[in-house]
Protein backbone atom coordinates (compact mmCIF):
# COMPACT_ATOMS: atom_id res chain seq x y z
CA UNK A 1 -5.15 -12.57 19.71
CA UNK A 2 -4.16 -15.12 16.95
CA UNK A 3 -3.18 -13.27 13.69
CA UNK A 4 -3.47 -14.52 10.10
CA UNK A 5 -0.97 -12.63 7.82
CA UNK A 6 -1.64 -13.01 4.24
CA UNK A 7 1.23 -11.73 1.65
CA UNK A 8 3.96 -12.04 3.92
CA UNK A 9 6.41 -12.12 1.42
CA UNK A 10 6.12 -8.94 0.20
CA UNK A 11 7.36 -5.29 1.51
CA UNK A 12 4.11 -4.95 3.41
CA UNK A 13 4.38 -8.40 5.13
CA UNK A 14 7.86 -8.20 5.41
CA UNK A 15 7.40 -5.28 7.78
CA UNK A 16 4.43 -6.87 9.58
CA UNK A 17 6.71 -9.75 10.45
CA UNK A 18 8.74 -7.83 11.71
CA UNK A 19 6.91 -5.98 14.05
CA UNK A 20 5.34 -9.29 15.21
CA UNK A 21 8.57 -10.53 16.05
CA UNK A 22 9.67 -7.45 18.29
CA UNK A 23 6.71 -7.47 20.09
CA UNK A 24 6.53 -11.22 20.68
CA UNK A 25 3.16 -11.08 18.80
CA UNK A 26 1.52 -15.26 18.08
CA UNK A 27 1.03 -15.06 14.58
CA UNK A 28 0.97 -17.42 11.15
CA UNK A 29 1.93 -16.50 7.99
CA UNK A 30 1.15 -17.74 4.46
CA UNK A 31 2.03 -16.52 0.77
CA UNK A 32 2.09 -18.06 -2.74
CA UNK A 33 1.90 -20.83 -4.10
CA UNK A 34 0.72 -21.83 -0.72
CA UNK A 35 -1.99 -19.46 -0.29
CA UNK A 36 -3.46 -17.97 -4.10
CA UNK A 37 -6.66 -15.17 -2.63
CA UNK A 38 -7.80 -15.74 -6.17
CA UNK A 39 -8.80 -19.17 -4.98
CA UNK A 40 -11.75 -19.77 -3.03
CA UNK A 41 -10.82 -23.62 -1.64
CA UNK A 42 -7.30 -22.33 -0.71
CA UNK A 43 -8.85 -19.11 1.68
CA UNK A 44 -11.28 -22.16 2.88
CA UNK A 45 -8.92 -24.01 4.08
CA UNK A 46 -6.02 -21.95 5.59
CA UNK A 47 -8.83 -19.84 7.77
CA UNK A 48 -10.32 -22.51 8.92
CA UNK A 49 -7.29 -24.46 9.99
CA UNK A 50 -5.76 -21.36 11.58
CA UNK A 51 -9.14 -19.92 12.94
CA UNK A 52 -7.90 -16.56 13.05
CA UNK A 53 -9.61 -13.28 14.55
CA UNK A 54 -7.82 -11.11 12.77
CA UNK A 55 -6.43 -11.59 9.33
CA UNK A 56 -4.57 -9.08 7.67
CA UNK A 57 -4.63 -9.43 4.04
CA UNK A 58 -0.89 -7.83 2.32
CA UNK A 59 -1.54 -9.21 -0.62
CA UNK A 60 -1.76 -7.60 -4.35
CA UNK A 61 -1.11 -7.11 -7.68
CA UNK A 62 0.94 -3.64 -7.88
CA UNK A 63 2.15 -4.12 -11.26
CA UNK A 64 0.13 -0.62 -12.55
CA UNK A 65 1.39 -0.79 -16.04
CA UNK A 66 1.24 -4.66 -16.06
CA UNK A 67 -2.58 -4.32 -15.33
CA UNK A 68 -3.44 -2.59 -18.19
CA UNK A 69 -2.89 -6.04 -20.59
CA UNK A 70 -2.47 -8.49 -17.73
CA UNK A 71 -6.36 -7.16 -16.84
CA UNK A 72 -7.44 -11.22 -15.23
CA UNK A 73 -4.87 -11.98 -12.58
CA UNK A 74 -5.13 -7.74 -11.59
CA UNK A 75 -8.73 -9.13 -10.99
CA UNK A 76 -7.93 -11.67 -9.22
CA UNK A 77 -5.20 -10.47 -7.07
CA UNK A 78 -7.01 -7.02 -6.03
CA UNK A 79 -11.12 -7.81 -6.23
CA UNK A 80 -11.30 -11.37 -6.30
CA UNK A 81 -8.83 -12.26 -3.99
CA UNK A 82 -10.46 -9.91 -1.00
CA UNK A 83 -14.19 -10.92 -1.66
CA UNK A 84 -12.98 -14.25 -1.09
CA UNK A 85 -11.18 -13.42 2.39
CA UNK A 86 -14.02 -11.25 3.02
CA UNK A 87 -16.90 -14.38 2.47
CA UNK A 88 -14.54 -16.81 4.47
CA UNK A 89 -14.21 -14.11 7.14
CA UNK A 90 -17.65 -13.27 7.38
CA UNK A 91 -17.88 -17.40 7.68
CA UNK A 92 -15.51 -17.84 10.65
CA UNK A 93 -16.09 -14.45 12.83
CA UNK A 94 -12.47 -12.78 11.73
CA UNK A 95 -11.57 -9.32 11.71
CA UNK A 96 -10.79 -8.19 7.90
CA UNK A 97 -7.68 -5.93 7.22
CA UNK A 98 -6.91 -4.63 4.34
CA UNK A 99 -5.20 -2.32 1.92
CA UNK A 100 -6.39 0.14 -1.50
CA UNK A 101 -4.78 2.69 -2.71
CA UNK A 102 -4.60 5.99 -3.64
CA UNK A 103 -4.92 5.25 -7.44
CA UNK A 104 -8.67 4.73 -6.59
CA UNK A 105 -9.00 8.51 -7.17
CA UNK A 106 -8.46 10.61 -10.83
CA UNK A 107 -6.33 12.90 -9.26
CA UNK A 108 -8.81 15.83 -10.28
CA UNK A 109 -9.12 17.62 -6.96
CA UNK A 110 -6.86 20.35 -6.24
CA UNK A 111 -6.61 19.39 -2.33
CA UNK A 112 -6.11 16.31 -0.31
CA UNK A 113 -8.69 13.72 -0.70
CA UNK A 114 -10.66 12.70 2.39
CA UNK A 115 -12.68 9.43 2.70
CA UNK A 116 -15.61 11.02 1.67
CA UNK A 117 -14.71 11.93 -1.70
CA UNK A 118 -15.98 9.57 -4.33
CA UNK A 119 -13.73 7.80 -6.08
CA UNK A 120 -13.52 7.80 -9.47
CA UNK A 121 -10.02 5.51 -10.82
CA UNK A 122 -8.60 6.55 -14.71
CA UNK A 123 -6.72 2.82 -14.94
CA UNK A 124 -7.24 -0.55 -14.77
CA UNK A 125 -5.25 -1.38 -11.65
CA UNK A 126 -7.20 1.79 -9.87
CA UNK A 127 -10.77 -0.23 -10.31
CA UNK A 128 -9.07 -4.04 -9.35
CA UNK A 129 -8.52 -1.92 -5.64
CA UNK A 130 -11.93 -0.05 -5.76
CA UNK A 131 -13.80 -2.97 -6.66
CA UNK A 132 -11.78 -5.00 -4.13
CA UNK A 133 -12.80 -2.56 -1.38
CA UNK A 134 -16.93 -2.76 -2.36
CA UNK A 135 -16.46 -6.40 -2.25
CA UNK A 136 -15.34 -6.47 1.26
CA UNK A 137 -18.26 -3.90 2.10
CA UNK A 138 -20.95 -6.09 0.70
CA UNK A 139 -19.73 -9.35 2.16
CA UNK A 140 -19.06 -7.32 5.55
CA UNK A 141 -20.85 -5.38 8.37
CA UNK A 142 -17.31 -4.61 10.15
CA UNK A 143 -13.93 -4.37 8.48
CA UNK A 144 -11.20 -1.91 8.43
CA UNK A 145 -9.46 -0.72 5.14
CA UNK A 146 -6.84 1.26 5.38
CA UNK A 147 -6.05 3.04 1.23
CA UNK A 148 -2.45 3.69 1.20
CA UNK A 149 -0.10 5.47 -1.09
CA UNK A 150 3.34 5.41 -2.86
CA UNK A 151 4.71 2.60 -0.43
CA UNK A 152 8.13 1.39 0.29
CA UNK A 153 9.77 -0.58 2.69
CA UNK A 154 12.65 -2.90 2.29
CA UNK A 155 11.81 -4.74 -1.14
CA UNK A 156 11.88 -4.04 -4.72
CA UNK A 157 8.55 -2.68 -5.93
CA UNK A 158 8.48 0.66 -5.03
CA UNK A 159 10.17 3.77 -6.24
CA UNK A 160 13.11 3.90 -4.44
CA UNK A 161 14.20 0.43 -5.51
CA UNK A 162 13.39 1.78 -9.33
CA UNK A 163 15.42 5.22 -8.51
CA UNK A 164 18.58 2.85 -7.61
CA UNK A 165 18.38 1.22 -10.51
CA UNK A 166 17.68 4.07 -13.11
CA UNK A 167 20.91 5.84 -11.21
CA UNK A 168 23.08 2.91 -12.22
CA UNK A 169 22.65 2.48 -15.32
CA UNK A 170 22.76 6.53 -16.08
CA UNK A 171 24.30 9.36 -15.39
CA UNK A 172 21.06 11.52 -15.71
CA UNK A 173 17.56 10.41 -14.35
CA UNK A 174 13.93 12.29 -15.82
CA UNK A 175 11.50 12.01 -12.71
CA UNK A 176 7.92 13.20 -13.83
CA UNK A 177 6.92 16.40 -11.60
CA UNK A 178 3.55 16.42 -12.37
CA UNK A 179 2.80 13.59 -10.30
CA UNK A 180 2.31 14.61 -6.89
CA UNK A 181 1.28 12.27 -4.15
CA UNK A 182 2.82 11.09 -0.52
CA UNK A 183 5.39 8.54 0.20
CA UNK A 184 4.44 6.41 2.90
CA UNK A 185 7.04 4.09 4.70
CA UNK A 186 5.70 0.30 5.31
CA UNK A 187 6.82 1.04 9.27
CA UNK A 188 4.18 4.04 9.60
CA UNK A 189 1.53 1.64 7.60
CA UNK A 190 2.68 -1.17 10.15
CA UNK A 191 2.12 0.94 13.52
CA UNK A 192 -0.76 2.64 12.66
CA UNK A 193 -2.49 -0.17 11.71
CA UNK A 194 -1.85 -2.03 14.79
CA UNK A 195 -2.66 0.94 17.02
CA UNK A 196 -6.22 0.94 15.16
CA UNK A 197 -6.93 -2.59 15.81
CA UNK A 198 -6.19 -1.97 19.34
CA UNK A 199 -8.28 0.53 19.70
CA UNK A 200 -10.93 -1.67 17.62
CA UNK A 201 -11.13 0.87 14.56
CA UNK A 202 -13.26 -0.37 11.53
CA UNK A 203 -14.20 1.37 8.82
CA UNK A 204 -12.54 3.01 5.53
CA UNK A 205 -9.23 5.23 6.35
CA UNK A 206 -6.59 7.22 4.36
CA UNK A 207 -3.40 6.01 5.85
CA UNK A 208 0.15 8.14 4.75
CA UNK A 209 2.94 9.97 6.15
CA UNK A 210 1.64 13.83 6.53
CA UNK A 211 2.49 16.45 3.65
CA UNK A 212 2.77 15.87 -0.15
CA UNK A 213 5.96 15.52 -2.88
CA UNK A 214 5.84 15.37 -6.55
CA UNK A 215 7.66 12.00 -8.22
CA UNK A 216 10.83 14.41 -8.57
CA UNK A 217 10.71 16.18 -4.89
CA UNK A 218 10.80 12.50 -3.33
CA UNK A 219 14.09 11.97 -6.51
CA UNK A 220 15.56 15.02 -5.35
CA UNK A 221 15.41 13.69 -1.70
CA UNK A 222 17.03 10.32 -2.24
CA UNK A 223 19.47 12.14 -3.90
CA UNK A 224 20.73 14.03 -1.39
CA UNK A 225 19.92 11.30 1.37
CA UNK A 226 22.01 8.82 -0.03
CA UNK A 227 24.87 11.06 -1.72
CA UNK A 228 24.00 10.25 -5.47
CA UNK A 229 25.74 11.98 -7.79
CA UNK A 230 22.77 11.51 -10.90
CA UNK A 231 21.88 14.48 -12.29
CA UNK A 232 17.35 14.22 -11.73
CA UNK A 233 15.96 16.30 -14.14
CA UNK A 234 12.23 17.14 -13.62
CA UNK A 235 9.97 16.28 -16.97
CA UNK A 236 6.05 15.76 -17.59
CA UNK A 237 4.40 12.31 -16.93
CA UNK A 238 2.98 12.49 -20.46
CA UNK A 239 6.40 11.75 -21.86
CA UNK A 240 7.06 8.85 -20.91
CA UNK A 241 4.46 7.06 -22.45
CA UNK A 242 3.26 4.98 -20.07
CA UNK A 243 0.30 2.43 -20.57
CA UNK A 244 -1.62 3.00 -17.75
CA UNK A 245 -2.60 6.81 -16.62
CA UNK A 246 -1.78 8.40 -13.51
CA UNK A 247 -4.04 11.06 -10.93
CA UNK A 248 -1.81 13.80 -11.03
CA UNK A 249 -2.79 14.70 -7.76
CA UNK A 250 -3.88 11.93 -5.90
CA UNK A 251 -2.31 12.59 -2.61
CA UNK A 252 -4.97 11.78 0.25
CA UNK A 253 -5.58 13.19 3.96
CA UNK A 254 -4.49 11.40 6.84
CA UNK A 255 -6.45 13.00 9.49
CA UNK A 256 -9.24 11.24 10.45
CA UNK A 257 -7.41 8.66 11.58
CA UNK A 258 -5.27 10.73 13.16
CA UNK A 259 -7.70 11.94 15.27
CA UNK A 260 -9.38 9.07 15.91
CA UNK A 261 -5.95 7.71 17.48
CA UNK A 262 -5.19 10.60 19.23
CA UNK A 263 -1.38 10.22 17.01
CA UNK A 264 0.85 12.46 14.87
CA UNK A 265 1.65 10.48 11.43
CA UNK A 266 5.31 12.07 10.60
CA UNK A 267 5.82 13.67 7.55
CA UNK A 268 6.94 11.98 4.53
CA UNK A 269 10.62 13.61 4.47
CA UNK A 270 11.56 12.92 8.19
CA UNK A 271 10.02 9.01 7.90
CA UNK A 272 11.97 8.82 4.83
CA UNK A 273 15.19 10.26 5.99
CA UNK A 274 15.15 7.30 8.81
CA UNK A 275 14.58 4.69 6.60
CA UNK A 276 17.25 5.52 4.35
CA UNK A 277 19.40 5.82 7.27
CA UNK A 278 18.80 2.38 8.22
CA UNK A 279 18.26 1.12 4.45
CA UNK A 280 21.96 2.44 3.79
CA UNK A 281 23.72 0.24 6.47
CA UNK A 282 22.34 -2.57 5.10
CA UNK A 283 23.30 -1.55 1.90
């Protein structure tokens, strides 16, 4: 099986990479500037000088707030960017992977969202992923995307990265607690996508760690993980004034997939306690 991994530079890719590597897996790897999704020509040419059958798209534009005013390369990045790969795909026989999010829901309904549940995004970056996932259903019959939430791995857009930072430069930390979602490490993402694509899964699929935090349960934890001494104090998202708007509960179900796979996703705490155990002896 000859994999194409797109976005390799990022958290996401990182982690694929890595995986590949332990497992002895063939793969080839591309990321800006020499690969821009937003580019037609550029997907052209790097699947069909790789001839892949399965690419695996890590690619996208996270930057929530940035979206709001930086609305064109959002576009780009998150629905452009995957009807191209989808088209190309659809052109060459390869096996579509990709990732949404969770922001593609308003956050509205009081329990965990199943694929089912229409979705129905209250900022900009939230429709760049939904519209990115109806362009890959329109350009393809089989395709698996896999809507994650509140990743981190080892790189510096996530939360704990921003935690770290907000710790350091003060001695007391407000962490919204009206924001409730899951943390989901890059490793679970990793397996359980690879799992599904040997077992030939397609479709749409919630992928997270199991359970659900608030912004300032998952604060508290690092905390006490890593031995900071920053005083978290728990405050309401509206206070901070953010440009974009966040679901206030947008955490999502993970078992369909679950079931499907026959597997037990671990919750959120325990997959975060071993990351930070390995995070902090590289730190």
């Amino acid at each position: 099986m000859k994999y194409l991994l797109i976005g390799s530079l990022g958290q996401l890719g990182t982690e694929f990479k890595n995986f590949f590597h332990l497992k002895s897996i063939q793969f080839y790897e591309t990321d800006l500037p020499t690969l821009d999704v937003g580019k037609l020509d550029d997907v052209e040419k790097i699947i069909s000088t790789v001839k892949p059958e399965i690419v695996i798209n890590c690619s996208a534009y996270n930057y929530v707030d940035r979206a709001e005013f930086d609305r064109w390369n959002a576009l780009r990045v998150n629905t452009i960017g995957p009807r191209n790969l989808a088209y190309v795909c659809r052109k060459h026989n390869s096996f579509l992977v990709h990732f949404s999010s969770d922001y593609i829901f308003d956050g509205e309904k009081p329990t965990l969202y199943v694929e089912e549940d229409k979705p129905n995004p209250i900022n900009f970056y939230g429709w760049t992923k939904y519209f990115g996932e109806q362009a890959i259903s329109e350009e393809l019959e089989l395709f698996l995307i896999l809507r994650v939430s509140w990743l981190y791995g080892f790189g510096t857009q996530n939360f704990i990265t921003k935690f770290l930072i907000w710790s350091e430069e003060s001695d007391t930390v407000r962490v919204s607690i009206d924001e409730v979602s899951i943390p989901t490490s890059t490793k679970t993402v990793v397996n359980v996508t690879m799992k599904a694509l040997e077992e030939g899964l397609a479709g749409v699929y919630h992928l997270t760690n199991s359970g659900f935090a608030s912004r300032y349960e998952w604060a508290l934890e690092l905390k006490k993980q890593l031995g900071l001494r920053v005083n978290v104090v728990p405050a309401k998202s509206e206070e901070f004034q953010l440009p974009a708007r966040r679901p206030k509960f947008s955490a999502m179900s993970n078992e369909k997939i679950s079931e499907l796979l026959g597997i037990e996703i671990p919750p959120w705490r325990e997959e975060l306690v071993n990351f930070l155990s390995i995070f902090a002896s590289k730190n």
